[in-house]
PDB file of N, CA and C in Angstrom:
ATOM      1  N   UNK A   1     143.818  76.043 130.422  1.00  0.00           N
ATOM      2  CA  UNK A   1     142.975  76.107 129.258  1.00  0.00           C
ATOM      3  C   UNK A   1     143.602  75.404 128.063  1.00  0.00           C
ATOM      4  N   UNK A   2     144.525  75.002 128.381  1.00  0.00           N
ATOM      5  CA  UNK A   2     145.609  74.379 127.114  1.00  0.00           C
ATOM      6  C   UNK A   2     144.582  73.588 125.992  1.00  0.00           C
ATOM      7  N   UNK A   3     144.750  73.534 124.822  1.00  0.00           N
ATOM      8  CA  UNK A   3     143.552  72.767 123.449  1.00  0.00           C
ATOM      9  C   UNK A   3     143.973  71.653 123.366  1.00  0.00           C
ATOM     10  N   UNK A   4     145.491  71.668 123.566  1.00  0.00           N
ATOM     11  CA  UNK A   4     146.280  70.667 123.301  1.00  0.00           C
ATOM     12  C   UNK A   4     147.632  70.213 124.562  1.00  0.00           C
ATOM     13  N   UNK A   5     147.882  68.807 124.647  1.00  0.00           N
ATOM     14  CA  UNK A   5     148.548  68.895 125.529  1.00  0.00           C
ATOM     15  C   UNK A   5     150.033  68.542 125.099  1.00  0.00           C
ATOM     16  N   UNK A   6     150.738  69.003 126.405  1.00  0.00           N
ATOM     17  CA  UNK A   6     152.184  70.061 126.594  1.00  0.00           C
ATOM     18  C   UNK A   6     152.919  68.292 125.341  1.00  0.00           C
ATOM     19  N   UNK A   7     152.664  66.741 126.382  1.00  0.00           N
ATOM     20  CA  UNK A   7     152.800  65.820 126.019  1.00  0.00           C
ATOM     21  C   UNK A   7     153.004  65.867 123.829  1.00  0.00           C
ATOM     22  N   UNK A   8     152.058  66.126 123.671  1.00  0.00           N
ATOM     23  CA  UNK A   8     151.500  66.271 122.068  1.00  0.00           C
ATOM     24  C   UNK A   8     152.075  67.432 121.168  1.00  0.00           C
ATOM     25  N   UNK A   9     152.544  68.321 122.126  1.00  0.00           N
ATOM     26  CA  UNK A   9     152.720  69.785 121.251  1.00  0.00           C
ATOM     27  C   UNK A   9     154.907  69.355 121.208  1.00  0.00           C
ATOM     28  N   UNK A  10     155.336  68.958 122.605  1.00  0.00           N
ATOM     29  CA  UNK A  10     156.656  68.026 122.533  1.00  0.00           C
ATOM     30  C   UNK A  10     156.891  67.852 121.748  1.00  0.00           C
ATOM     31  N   UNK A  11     155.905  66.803 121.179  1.00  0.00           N
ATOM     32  CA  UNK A  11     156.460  65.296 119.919  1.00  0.00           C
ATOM     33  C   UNK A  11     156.896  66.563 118.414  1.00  0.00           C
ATOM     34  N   UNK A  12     155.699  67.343 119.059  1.00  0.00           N
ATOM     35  CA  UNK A  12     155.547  68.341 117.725  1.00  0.00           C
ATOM     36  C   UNK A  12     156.974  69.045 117.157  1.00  0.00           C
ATOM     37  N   UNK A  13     157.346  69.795 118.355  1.00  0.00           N
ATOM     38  CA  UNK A  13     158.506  70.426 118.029  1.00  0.00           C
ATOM     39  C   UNK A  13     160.168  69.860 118.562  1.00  0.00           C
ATOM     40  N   UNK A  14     159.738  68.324 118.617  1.00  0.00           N
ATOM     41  CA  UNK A  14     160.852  67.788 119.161  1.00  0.00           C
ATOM     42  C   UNK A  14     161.605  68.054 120.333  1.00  0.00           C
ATOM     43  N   UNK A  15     160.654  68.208 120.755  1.00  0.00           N
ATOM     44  CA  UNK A  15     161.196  68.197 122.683  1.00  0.00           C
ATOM     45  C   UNK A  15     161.011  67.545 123.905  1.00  0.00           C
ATOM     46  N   UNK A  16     160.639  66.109 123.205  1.00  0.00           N
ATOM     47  CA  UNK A  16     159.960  65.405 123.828  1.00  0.00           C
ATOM     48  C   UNK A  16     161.305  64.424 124.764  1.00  0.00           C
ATOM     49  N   UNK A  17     162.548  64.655 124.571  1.00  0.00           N
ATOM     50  CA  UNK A  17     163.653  64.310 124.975  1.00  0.00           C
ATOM     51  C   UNK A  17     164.327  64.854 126.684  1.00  0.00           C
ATOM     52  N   UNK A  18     163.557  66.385 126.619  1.00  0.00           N
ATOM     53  CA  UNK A  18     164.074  66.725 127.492  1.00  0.00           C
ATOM     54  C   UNK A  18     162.664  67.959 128.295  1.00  0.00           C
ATOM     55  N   UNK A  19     163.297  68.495 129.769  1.00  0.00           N
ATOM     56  CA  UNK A  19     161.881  68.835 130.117  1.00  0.00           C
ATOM     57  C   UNK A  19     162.449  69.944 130.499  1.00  0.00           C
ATOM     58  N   UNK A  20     163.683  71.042 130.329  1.00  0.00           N
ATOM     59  CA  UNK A  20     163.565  71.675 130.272  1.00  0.00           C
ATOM     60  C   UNK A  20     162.598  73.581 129.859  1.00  0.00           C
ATOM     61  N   UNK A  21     162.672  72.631 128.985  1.00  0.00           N
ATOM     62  CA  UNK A  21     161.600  74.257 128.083  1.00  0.00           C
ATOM     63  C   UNK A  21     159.857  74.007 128.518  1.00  0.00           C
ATOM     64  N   UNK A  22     159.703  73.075 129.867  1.00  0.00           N
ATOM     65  CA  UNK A  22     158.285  72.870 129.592  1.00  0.00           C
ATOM     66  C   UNK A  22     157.406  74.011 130.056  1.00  0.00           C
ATOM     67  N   UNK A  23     157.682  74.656 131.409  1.00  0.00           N
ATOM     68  CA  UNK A  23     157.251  75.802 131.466  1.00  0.00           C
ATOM     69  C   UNK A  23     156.770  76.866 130.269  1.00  0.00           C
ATOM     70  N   UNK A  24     158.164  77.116 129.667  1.00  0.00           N
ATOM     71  CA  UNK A  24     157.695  77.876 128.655  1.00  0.00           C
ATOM     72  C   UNK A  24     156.907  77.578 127.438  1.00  0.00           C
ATOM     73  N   UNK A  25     157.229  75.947 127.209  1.00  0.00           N
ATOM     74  CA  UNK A  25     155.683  75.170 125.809  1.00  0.00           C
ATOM     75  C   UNK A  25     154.239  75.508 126.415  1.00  0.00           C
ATOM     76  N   UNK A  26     153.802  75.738 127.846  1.00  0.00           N
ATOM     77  CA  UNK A  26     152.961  75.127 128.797  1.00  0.00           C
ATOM     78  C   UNK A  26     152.782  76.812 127.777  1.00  0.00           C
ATOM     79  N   UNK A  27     153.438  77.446 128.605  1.00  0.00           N
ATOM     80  CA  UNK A  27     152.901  78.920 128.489  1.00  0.00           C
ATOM     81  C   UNK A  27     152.441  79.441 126.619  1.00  0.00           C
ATOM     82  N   UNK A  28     153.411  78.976 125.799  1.00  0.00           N
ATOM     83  CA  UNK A  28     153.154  79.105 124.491  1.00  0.00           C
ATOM     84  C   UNK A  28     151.927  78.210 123.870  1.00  0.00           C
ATOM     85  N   UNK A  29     151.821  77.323 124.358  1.00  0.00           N
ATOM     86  CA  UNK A  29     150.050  76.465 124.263  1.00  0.00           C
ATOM     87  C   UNK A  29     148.685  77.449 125.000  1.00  0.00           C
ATOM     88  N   UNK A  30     148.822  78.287 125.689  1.00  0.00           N
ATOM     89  CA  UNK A  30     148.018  78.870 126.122  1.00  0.00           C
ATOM     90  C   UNK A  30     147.950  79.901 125.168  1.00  0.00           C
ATOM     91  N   UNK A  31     148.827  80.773 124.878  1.00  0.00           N
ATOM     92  CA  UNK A  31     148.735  81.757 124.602  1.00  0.00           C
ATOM     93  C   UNK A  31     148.214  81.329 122.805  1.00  0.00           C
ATOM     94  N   UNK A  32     148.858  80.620 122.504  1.00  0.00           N
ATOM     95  CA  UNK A  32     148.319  79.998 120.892  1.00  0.00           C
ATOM     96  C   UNK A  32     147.217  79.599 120.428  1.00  0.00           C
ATOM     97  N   UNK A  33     146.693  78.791 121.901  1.00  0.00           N
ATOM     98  CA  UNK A  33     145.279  78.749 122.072  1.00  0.00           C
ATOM     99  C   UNK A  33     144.067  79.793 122.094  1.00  0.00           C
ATOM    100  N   UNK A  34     144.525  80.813 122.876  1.00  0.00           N
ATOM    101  CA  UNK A  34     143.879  81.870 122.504  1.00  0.00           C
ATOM    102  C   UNK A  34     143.362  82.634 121.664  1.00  0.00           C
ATOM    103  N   UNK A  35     144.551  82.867 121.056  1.00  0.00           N
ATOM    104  CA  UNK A  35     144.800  83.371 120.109  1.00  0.00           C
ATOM    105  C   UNK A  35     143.882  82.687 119.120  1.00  0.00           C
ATOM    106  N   UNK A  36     144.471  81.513 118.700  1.00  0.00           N
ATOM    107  CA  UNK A  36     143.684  80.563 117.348  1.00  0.00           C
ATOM    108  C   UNK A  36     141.903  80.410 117.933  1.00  0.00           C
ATOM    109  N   UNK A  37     141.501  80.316 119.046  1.00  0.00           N
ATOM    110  CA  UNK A  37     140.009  80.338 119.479  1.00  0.00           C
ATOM    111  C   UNK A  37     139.338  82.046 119.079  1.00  0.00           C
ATOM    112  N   UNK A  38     140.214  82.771 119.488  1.00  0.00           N
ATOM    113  CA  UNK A  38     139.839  84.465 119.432  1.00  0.00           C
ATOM    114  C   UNK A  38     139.815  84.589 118.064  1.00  0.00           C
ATOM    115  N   UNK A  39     140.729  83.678 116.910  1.00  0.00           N
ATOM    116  CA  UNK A  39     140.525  84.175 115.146  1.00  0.00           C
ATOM    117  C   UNK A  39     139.071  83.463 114.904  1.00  0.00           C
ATOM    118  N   UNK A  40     138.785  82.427 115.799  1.00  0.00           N
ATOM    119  CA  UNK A  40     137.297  81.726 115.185  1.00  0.00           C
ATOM    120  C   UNK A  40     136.313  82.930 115.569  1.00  0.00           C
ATOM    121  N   UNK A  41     136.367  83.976 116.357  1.00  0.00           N
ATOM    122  CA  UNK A  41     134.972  84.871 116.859  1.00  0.00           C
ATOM    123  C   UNK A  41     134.008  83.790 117.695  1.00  0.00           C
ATOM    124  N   UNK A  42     134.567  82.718 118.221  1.00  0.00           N
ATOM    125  CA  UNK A  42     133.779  81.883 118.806  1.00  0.00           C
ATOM    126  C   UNK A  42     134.528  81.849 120.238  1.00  0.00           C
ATOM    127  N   UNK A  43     133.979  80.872 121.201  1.00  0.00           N
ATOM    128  CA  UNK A  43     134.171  80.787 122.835  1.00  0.00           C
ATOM    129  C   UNK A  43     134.978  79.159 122.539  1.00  0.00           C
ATOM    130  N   UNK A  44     135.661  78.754 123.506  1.00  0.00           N
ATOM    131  CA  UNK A  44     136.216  77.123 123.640  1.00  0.00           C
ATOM    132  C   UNK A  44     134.932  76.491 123.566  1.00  0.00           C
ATOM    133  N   UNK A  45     133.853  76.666 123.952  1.00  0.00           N
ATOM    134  CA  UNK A  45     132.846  76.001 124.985  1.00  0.00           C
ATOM    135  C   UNK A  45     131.673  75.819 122.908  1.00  0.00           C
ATOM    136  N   UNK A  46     131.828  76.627 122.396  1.00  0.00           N
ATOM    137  CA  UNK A  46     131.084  77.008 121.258  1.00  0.00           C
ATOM    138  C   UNK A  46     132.103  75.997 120.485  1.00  0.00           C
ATOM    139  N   UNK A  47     133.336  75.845 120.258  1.00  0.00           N
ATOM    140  CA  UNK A  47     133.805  75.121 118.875  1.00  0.00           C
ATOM    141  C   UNK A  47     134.178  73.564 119.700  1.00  0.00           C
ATOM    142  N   UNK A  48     133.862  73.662 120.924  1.00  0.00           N
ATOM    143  CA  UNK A  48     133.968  72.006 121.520  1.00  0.00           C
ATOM    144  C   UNK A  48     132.433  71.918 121.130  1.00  0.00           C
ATOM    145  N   UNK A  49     131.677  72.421 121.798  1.00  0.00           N
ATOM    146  CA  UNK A  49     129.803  71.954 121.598  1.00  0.00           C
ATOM    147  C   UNK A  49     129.731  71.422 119.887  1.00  0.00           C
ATOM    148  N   UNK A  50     130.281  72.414 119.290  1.00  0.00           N
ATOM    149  CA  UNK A  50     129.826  71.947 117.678  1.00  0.00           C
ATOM    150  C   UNK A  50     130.601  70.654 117.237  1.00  0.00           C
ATOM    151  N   UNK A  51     131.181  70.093 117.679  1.00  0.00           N
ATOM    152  CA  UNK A  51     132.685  68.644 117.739  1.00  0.00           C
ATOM    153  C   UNK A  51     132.243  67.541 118.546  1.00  0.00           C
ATOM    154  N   UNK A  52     130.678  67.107 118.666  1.00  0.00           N
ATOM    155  CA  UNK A  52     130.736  66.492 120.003  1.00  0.00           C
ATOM    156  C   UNK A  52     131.797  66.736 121.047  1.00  0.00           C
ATOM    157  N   UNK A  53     131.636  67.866 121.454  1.00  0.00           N
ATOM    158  CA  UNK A  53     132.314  67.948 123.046  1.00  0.00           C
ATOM    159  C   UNK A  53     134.065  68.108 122.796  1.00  0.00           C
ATOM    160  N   UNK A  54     134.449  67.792 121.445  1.00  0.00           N
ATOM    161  CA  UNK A  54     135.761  67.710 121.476  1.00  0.00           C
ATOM    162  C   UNK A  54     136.415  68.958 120.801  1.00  0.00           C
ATOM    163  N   UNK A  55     137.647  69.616 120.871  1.00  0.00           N
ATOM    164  CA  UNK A  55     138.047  70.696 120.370  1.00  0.00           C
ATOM    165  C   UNK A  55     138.231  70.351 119.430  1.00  0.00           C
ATOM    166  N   UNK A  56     138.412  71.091 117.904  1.00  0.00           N
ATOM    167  CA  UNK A  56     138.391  70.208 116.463  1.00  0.00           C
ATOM    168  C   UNK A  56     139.934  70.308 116.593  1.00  0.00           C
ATOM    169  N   UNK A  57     140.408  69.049 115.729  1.00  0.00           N
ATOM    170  CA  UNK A  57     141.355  68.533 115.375  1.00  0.00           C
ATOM    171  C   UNK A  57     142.039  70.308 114.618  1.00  0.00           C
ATOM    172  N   UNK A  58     141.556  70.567 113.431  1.00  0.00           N
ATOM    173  CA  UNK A  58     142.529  71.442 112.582  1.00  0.00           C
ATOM    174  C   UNK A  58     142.588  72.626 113.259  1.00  0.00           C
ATOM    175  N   UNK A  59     142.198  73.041 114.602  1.00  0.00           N
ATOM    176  CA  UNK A  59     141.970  74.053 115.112  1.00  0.00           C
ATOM    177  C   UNK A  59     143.586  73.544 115.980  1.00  0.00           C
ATOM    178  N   UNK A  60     143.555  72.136 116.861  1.00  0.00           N
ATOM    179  CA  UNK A  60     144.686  71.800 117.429  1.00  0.00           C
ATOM    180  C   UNK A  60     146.194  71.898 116.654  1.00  0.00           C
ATOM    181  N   UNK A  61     145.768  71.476 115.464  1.00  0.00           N
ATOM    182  CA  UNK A  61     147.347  71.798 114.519  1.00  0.00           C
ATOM    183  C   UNK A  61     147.328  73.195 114.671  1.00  0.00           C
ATOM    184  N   UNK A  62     146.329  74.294 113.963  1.00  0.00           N
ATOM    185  CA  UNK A  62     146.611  75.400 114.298  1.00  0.00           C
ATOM    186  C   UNK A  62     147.399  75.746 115.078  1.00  0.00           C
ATOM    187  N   UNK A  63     146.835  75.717 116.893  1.00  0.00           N
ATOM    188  CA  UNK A  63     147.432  76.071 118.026  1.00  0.00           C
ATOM    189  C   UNK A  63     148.530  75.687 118.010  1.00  0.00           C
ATOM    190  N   UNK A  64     149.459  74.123 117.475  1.00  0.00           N
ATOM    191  CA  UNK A  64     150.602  73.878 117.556  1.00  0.00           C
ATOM    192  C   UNK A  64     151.764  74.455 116.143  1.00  0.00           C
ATOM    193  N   UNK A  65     151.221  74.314 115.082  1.00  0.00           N
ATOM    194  CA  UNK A  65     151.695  75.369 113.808  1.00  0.00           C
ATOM    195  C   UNK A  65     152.307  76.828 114.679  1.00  0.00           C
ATOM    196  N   UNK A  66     150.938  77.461 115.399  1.00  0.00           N
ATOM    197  CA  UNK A  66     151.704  78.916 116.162  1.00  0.00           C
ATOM    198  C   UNK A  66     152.390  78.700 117.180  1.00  0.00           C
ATOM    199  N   UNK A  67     152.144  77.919 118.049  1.00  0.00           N
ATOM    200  CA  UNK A  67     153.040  77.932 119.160  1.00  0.00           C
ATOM    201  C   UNK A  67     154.555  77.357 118.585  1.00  0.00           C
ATOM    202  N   UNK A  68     154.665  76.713 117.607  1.00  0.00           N
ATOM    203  CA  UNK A  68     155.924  75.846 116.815  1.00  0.00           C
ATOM    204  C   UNK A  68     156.409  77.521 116.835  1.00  0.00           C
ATOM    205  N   UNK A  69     156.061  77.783 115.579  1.00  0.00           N
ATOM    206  CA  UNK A  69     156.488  79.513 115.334  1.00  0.00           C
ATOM    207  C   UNK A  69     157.380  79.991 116.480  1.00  0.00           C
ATOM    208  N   UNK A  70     156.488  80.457 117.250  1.00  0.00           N
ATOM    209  CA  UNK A  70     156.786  81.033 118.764  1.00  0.00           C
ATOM    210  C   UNK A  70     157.803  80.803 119.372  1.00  0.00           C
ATOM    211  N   UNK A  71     158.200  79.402 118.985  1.00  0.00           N
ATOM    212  CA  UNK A  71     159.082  78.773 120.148  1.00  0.00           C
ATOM    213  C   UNK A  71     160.651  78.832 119.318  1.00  0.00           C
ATOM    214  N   UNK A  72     160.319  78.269 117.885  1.00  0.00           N
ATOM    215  CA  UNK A  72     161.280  78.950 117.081  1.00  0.00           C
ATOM    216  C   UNK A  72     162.123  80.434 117.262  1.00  0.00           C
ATOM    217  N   UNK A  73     160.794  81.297 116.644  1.00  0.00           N
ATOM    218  CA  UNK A  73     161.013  82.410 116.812  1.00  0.00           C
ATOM    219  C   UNK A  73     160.702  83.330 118.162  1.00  0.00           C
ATOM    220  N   UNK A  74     161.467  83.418 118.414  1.00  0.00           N
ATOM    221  CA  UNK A  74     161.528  83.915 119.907  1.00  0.00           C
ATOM    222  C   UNK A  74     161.414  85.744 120.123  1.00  0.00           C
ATOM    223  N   UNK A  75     162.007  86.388 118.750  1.00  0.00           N
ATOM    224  CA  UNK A  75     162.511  87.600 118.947  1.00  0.00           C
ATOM    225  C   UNK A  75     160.921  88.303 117.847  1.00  0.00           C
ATOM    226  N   UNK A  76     160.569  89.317 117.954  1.00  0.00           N
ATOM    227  CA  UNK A  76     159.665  89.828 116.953  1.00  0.00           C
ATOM    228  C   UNK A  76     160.218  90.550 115.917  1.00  0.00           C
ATOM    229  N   UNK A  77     161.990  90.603 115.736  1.00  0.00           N
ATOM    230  CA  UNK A  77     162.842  90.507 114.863  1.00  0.00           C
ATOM    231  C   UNK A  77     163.524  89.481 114.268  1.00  0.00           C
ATOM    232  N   UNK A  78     163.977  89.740 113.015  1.00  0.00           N
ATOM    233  CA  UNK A  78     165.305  88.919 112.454  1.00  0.00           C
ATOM    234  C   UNK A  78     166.216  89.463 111.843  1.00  0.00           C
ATOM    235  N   UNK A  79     167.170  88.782 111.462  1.00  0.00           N
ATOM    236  CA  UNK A  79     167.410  89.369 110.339  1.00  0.00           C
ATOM    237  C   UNK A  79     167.916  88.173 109.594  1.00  0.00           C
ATOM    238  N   UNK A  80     167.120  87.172 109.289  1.00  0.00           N
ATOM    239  CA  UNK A  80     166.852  86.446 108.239  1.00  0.00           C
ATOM    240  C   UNK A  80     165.474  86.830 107.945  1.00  0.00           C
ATOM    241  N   UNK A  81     164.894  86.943 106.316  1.00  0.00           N
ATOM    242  CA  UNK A  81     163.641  86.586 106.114  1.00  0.00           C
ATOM    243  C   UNK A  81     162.892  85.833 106.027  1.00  0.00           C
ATOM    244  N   UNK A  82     161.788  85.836 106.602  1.00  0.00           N
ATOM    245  CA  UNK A  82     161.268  84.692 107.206  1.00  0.00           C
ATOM    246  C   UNK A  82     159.898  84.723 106.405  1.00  0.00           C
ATOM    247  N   UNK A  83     159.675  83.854 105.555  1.00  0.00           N
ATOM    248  CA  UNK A  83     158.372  83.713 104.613  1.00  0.00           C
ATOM    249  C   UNK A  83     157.339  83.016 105.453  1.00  0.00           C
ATOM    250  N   UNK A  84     156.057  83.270 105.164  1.00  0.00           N
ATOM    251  CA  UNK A  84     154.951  82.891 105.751  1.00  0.00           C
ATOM    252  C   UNK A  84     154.816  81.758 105.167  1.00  0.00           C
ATOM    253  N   UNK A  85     153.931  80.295 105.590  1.00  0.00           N
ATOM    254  CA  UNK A  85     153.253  79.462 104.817  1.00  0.00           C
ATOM    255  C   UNK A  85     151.966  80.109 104.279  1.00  0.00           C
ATOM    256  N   UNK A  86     151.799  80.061 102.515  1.00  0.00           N
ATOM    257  CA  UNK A  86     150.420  80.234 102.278  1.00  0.00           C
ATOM    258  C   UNK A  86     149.641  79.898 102.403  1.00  0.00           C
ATOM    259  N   UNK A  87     148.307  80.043 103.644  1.00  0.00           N
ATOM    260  CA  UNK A  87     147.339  80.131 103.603  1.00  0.00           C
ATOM    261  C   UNK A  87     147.409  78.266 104.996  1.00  0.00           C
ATOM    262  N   UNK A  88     148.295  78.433 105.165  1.00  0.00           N
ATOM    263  CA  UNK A  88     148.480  77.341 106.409  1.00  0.00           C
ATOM    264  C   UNK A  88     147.830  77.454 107.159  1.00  0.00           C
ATOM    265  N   UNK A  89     147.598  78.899 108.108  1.00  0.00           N
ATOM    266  CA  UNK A  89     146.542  78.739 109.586  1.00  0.00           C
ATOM    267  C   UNK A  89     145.418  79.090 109.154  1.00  0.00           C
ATOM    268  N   UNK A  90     145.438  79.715 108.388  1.00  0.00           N
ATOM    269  CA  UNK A  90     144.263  80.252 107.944  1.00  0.00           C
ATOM    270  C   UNK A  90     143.422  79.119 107.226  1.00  0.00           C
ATOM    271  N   UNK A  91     143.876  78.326 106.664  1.00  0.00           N
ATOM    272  CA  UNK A  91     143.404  77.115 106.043  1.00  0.00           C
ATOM    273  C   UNK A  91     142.592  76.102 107.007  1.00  0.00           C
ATOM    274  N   UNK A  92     143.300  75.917 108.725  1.00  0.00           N
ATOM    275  CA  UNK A  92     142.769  75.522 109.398  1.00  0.00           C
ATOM    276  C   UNK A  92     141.525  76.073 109.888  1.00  0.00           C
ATOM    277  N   UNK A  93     142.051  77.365 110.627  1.00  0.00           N
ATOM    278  CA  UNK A  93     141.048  78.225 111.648  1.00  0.00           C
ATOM    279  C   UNK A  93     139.851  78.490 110.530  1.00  0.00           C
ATOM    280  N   UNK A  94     139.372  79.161 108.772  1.00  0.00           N
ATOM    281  CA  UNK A  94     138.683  79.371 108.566  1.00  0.00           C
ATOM    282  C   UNK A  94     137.702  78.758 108.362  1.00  0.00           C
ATOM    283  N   UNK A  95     137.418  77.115 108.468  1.00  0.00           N
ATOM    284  CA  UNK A  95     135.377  77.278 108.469  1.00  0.00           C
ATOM    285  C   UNK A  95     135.072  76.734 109.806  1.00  0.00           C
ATOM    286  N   UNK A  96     136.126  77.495 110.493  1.00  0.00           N
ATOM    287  CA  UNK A  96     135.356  77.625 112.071  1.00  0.00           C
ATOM    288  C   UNK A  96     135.084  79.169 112.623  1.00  0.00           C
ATOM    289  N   UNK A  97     135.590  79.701 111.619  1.00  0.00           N
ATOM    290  CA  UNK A  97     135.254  81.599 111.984  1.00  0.00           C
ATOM    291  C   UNK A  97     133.850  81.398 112.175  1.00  0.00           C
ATOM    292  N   UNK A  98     133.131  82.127 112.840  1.00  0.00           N
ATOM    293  CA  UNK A  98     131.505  83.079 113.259  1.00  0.00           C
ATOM    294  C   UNK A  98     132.140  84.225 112.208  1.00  0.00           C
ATOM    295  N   UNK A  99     131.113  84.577 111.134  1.00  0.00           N
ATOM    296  CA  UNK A  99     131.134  85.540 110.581  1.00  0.00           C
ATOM    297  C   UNK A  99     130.339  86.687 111.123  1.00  0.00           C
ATOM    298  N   UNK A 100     129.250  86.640 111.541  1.00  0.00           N
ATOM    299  CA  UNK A 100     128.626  87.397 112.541  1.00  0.00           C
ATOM    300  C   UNK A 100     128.333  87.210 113.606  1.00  0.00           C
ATOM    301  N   UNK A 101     128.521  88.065 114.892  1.00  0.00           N
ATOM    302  CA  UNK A 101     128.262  87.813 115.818  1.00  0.00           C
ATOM    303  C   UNK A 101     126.599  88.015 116.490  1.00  0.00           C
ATOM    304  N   UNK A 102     126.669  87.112 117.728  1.00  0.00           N
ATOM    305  CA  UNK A 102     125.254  87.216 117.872  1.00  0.00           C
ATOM    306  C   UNK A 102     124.218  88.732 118.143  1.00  0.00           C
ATOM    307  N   UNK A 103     125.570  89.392 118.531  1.00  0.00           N
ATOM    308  CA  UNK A 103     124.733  90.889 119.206  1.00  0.00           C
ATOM    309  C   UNK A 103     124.442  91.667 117.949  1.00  0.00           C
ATOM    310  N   UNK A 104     124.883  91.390 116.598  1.00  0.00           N
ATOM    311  CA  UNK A 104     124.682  92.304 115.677  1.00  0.00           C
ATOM    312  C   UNK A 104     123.059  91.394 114.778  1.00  0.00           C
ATOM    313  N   UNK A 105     122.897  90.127 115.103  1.00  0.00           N
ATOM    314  CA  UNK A 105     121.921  89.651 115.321  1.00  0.00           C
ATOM    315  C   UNK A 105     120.066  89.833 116.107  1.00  0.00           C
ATOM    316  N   UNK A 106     120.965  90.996 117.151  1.00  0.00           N
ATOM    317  CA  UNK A 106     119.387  91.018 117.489  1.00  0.00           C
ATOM    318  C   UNK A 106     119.145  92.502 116.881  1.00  0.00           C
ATOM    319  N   UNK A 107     119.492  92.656 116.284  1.00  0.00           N
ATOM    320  CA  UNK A 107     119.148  94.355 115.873  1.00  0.00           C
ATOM    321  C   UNK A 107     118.538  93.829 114.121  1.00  0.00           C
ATOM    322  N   UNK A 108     118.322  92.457 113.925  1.00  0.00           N
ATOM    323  CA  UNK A 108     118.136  92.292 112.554  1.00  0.00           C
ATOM    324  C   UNK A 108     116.317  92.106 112.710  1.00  0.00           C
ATOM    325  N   UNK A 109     115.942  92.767 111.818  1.00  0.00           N
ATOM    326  CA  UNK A 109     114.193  93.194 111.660  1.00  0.00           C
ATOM    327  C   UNK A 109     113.740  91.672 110.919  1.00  0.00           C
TER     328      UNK A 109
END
């Protein structure tokens, strides 16, 4: 299901040198993907249809922005503090959110 490929997400976090860690990018592109498709309230099949057919671009930085994270941060601890970017994914993923979904739709008079 990958949005983006293993090739592209590499260049991203500079690992495009060696092929060790690919298993685990393979696996962190999936899971990022998810994730960033599940914050839209939409399906893959719903934010490719609205793109001519293509997954949107700021949705793909998204997926690679979190999976970067991920791969960085490995532990769901630190003990450095670790500041968020303001309003970075969220900047992407939001005007692809569904604010309502369709099932709360058919109950509308």
């Amino acid at each position: 299901m990958a949005v983006v490929s293993l090739a592209l997400f590499k260049k991203h976090v500079r690992a495009d040198d060696f092929a060790d860690d690919d298993e685990y990018l393979a696996h962190l592109l999936d899971v990022a993907g998810e994730t960033i498709i599940k914050a839209t309230n939409r399906t893959e099949q719903e934010l490719t249809d609205g793109n001519a057919g293509v997954f949107p671009a700021p949705l793909k930085h998204a997926v690679m922005m979190l999976a970067a994270h991920w791969y960085n941060q490995r532990e769901s601890v630190s003990s450095v503090q670790m500041h968020e970017v303001p309003d970075a994914l969220q900047t992407l993923v939001k005007p692809y959110r569904k604010l309502v979904s369709d099932a709360s739709r058919e109950n509308e008079i």
